[in-house]
N, C-alpha and C. Protein backbone atom coordinates (compact mmCIF):
# COMPACT_ATOMS: atom_id res chain seq x y z
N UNK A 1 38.96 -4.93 28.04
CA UNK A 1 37.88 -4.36 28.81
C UNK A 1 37.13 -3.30 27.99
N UNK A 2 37.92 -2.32 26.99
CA UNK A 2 37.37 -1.65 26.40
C UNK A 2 36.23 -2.23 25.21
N UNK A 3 36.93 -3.55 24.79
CA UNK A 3 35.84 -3.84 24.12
C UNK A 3 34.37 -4.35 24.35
N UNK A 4 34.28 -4.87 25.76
CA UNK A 4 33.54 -5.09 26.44
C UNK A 4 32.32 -4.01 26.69
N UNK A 5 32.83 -2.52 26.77
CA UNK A 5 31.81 -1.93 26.82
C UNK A 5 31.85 -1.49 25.67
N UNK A 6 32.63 -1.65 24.89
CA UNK A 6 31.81 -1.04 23.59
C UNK A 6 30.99 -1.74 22.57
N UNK A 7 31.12 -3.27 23.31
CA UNK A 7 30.11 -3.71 22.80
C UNK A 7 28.75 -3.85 23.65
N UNK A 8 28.89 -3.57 24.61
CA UNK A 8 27.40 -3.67 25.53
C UNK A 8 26.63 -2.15 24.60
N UNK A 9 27.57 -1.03 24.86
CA UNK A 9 26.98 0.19 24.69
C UNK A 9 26.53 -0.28 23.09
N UNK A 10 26.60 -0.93 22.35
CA UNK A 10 26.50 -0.79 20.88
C UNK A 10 24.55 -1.61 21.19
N UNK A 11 25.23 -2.55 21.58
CA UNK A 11 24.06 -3.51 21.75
C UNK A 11 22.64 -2.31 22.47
N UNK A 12 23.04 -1.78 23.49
CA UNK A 12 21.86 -1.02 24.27
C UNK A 12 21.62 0.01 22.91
N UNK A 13 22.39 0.75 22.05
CA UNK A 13 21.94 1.47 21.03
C UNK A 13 21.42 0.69 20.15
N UNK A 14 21.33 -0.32 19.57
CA UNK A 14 20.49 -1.25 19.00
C UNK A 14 19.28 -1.81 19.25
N UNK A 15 19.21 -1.77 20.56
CA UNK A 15 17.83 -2.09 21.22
C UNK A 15 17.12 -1.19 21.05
N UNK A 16 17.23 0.35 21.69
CA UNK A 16 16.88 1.35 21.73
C UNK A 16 16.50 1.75 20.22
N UNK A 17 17.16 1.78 19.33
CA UNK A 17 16.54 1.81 17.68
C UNK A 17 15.75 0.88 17.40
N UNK A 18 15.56 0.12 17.40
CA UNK A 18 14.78 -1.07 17.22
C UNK A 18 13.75 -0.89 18.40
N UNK A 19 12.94 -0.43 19.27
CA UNK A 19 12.16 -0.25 19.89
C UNK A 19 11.62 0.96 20.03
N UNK A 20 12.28 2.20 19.16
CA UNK A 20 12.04 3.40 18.77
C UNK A 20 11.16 3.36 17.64
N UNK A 21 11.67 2.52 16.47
CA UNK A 21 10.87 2.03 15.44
C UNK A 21 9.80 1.34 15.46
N UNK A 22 9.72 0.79 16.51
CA UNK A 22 8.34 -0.31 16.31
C UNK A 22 7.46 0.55 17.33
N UNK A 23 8.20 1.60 18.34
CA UNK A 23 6.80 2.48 18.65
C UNK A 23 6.44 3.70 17.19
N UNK A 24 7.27 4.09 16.24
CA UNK A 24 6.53 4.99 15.72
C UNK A 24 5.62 3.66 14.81
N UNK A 25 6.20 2.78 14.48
CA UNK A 25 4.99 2.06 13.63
C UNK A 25 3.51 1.81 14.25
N UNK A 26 3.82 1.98 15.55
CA UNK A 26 2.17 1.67 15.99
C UNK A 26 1.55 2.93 16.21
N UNK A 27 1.92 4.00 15.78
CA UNK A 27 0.94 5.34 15.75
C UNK A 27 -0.38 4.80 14.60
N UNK A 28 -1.31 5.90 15.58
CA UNK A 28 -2.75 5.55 14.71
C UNK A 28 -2.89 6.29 13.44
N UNK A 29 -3.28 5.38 12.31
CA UNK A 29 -3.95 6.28 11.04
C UNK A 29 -5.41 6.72 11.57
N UNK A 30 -5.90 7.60 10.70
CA UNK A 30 -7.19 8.27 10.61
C UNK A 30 -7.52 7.61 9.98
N UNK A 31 -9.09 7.19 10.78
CA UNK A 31 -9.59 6.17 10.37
C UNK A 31 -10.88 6.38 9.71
N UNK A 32 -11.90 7.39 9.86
CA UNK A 32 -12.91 8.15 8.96
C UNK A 32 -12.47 9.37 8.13
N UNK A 33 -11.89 9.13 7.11
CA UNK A 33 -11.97 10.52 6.00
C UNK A 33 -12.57 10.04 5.14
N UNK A 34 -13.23 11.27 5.00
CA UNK A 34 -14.19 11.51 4.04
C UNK A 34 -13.41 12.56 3.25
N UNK A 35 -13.86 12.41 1.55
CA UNK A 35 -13.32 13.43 0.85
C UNK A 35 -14.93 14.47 0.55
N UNK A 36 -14.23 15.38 -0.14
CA UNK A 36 -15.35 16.20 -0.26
C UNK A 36 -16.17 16.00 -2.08
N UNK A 37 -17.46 16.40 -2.39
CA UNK A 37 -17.80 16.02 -3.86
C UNK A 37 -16.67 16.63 -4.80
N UNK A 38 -16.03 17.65 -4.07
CA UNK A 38 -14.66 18.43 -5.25
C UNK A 38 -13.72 17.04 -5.50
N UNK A 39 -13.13 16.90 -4.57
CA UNK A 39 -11.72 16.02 -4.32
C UNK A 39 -12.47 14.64 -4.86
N UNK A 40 -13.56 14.03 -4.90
CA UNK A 40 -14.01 12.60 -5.15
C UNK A 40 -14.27 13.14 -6.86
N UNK A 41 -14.54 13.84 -7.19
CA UNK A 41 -14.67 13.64 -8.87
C UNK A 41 -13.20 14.06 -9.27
N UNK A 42 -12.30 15.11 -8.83
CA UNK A 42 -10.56 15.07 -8.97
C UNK A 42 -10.19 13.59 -9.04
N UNK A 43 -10.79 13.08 -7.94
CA UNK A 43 -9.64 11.63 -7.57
C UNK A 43 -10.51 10.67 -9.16
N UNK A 44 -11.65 10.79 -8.82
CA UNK A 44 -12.35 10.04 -9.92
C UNK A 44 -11.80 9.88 -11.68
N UNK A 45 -11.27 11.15 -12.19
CA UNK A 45 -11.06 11.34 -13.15
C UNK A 45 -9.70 10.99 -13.57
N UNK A 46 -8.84 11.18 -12.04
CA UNK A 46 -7.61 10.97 -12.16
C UNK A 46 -7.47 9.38 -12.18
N UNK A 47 -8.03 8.46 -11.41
CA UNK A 47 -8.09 7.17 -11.13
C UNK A 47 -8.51 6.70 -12.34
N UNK A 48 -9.32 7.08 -13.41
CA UNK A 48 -10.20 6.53 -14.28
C UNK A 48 -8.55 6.72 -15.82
N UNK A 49 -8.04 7.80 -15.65
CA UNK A 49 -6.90 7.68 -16.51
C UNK A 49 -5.63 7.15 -15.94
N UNK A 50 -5.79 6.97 -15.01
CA UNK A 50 -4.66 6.00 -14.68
C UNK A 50 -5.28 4.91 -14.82
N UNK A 51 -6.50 4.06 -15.05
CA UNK A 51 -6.81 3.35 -15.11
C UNK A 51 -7.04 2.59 -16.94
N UNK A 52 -7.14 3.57 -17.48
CA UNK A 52 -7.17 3.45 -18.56
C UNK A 52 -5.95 3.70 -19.52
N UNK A 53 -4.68 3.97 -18.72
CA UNK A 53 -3.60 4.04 -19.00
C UNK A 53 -2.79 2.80 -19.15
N UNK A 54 -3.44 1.55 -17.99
CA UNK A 54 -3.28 0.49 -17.62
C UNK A 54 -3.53 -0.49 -18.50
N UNK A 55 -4.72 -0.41 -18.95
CA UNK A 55 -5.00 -0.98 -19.61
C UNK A 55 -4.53 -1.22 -21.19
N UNK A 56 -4.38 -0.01 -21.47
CA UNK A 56 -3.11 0.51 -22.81
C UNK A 56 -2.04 -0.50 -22.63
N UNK A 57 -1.26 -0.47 -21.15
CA UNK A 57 0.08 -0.80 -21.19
C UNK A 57 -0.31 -2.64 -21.25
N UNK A 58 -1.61 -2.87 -20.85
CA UNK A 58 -1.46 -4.72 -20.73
C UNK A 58 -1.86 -4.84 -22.63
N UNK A 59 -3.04 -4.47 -22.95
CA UNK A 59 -2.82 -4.45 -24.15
C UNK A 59 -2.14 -3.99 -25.36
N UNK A 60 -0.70 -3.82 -24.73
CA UNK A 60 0.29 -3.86 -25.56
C UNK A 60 1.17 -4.66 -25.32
N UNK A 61 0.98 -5.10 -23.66
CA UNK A 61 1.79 -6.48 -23.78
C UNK A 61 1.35 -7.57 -24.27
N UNK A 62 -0.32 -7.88 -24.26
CA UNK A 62 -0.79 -8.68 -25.34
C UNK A 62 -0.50 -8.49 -26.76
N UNK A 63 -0.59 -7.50 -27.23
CA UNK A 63 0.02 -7.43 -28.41
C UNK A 63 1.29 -8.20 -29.08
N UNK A 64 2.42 -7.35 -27.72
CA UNK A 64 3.73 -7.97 -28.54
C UNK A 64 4.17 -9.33 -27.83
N UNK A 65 2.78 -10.08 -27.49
CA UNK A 65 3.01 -11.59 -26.49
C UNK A 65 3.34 -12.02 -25.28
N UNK A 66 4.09 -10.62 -24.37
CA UNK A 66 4.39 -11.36 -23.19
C UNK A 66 3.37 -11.23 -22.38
N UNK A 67 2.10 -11.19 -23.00
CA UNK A 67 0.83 -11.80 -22.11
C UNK A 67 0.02 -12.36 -22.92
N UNK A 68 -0.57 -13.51 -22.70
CA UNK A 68 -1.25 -14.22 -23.68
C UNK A 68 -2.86 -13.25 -23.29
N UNK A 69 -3.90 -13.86 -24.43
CA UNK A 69 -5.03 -12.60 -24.32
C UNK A 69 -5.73 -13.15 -22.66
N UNK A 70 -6.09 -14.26 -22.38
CA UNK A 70 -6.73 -14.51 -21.20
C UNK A 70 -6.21 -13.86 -20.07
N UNK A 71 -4.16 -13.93 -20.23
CA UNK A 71 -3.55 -13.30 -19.04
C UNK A 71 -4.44 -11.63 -18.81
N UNK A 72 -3.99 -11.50 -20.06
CA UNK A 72 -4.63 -9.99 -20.02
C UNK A 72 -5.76 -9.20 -20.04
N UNK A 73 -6.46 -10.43 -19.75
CA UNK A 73 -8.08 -10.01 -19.64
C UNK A 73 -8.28 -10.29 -17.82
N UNK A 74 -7.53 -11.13 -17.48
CA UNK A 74 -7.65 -11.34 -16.49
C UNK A 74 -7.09 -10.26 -15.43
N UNK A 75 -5.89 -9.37 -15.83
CA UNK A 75 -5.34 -8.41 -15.43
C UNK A 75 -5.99 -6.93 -15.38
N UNK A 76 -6.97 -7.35 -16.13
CA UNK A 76 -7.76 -5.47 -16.89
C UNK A 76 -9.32 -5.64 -16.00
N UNK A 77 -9.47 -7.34 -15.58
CA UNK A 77 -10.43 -7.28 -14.78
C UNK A 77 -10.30 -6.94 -13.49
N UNK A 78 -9.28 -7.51 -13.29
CA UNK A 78 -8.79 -7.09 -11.77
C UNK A 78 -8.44 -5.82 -11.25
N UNK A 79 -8.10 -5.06 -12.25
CA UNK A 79 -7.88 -3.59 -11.98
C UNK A 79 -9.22 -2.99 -12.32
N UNK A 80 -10.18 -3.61 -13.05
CA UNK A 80 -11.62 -2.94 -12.89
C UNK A 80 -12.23 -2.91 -11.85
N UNK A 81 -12.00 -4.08 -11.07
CA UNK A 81 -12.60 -4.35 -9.76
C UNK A 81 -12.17 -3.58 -8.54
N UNK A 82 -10.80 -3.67 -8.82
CA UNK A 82 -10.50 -2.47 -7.69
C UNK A 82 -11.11 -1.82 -8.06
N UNK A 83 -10.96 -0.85 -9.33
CA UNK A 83 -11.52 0.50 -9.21
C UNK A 83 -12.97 0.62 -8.72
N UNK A 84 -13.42 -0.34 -9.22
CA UNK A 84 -14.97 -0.03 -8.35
C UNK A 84 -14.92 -0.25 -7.10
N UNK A 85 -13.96 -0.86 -6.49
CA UNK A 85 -14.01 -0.98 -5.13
C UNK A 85 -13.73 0.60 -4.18
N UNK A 86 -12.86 0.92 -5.22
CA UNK A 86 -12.38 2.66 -4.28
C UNK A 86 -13.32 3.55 -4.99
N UNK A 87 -14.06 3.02 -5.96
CA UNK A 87 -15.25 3.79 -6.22
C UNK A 87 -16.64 3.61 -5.32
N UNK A 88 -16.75 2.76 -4.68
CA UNK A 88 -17.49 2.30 -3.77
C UNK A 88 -16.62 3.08 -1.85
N UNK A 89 -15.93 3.34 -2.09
CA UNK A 89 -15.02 3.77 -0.83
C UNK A 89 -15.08 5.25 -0.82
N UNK A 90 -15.82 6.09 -1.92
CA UNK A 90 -15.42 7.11 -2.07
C UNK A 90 -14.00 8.06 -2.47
N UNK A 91 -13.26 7.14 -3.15
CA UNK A 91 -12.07 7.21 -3.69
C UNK A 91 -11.10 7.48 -2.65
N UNK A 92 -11.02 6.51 -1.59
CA UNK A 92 -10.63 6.96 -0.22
C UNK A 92 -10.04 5.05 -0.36
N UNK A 93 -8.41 4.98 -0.43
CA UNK A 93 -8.35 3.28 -0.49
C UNK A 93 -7.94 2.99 0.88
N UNK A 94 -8.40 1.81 1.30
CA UNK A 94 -8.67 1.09 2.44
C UNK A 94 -6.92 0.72 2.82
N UNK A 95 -7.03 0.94 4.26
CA UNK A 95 -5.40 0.53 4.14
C UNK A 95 -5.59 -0.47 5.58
N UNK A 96 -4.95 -1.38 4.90
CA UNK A 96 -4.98 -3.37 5.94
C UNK A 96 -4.52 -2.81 6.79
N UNK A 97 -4.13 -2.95 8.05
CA UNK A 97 -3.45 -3.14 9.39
C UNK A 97 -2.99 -3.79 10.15
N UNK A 98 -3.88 -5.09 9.21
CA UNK A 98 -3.83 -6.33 9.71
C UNK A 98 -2.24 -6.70 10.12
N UNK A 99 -1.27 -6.69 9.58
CA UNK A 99 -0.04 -6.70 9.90
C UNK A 99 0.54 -6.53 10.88
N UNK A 100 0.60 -5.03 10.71
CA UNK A 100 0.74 -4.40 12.91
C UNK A 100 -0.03 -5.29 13.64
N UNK A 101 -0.95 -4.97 13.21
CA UNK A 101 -1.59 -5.66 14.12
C UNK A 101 -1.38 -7.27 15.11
N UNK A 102 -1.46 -7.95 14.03
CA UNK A 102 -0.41 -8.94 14.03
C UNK A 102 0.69 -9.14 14.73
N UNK A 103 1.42 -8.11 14.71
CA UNK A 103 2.77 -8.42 15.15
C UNK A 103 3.31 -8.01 16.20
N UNK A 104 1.75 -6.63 16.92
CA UNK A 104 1.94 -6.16 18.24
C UNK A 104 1.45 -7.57 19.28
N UNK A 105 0.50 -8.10 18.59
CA UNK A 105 0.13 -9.16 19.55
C UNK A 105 1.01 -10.13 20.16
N UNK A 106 2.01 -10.13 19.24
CA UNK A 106 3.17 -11.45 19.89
C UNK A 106 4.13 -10.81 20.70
N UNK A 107 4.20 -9.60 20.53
CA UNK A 107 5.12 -9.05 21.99
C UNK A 107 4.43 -8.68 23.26
């Protein structure tokens, strides 16, 4: 008998965590920030050497081969593109939701 409730009680604490969690996941992000001209040329300068840091590290994996040159042109474009994309965002990156979103609908 004892095990009986100690497995009900385990189970109701399992539920209860698991439905604790999926309400903090549906709290709202802020959805208009704006940075200020200070913080957008900070983020700018910082993004632009991390960006160019990146590029160092693929063209050195082209270098020593474990990227052939197309891989790695193709990789240095794609990270160009973002960057203009969060340069176009105001250095503010877009974050999907689509997910939650998603997944509140089926319950």
């Amino acid at each position: 008998m004892k095990k009986c409730w100690v497995t009900v009680i385990t189970a109701i604490l399992m539920c209860l965590g698991i439905m604790g969690f999926s309400l903090e996941t549906n709290a709202e992000m802020p959805v208009d920030i704006k940075l200020t001209a200070k913080q957008q040329e900070e983020m700018k300068s910082l993004q632009q050497d991390a960006l160019n840091q990146k590029k160092e590290i693929i063209n050195k994996y082209v270098e020593y081969g474990v990227f052939s040159k197309e891989k790695g042109q193709k990789v240095i474009t794609h990270l160009e593109e973002r960057y203009l994309k969060l340069e176009q965002n105001g250095f503010v990156p877009v974050i999907h939701d689509d997910y939650r979103k998603h997944r509140s609908n089926e319950s």
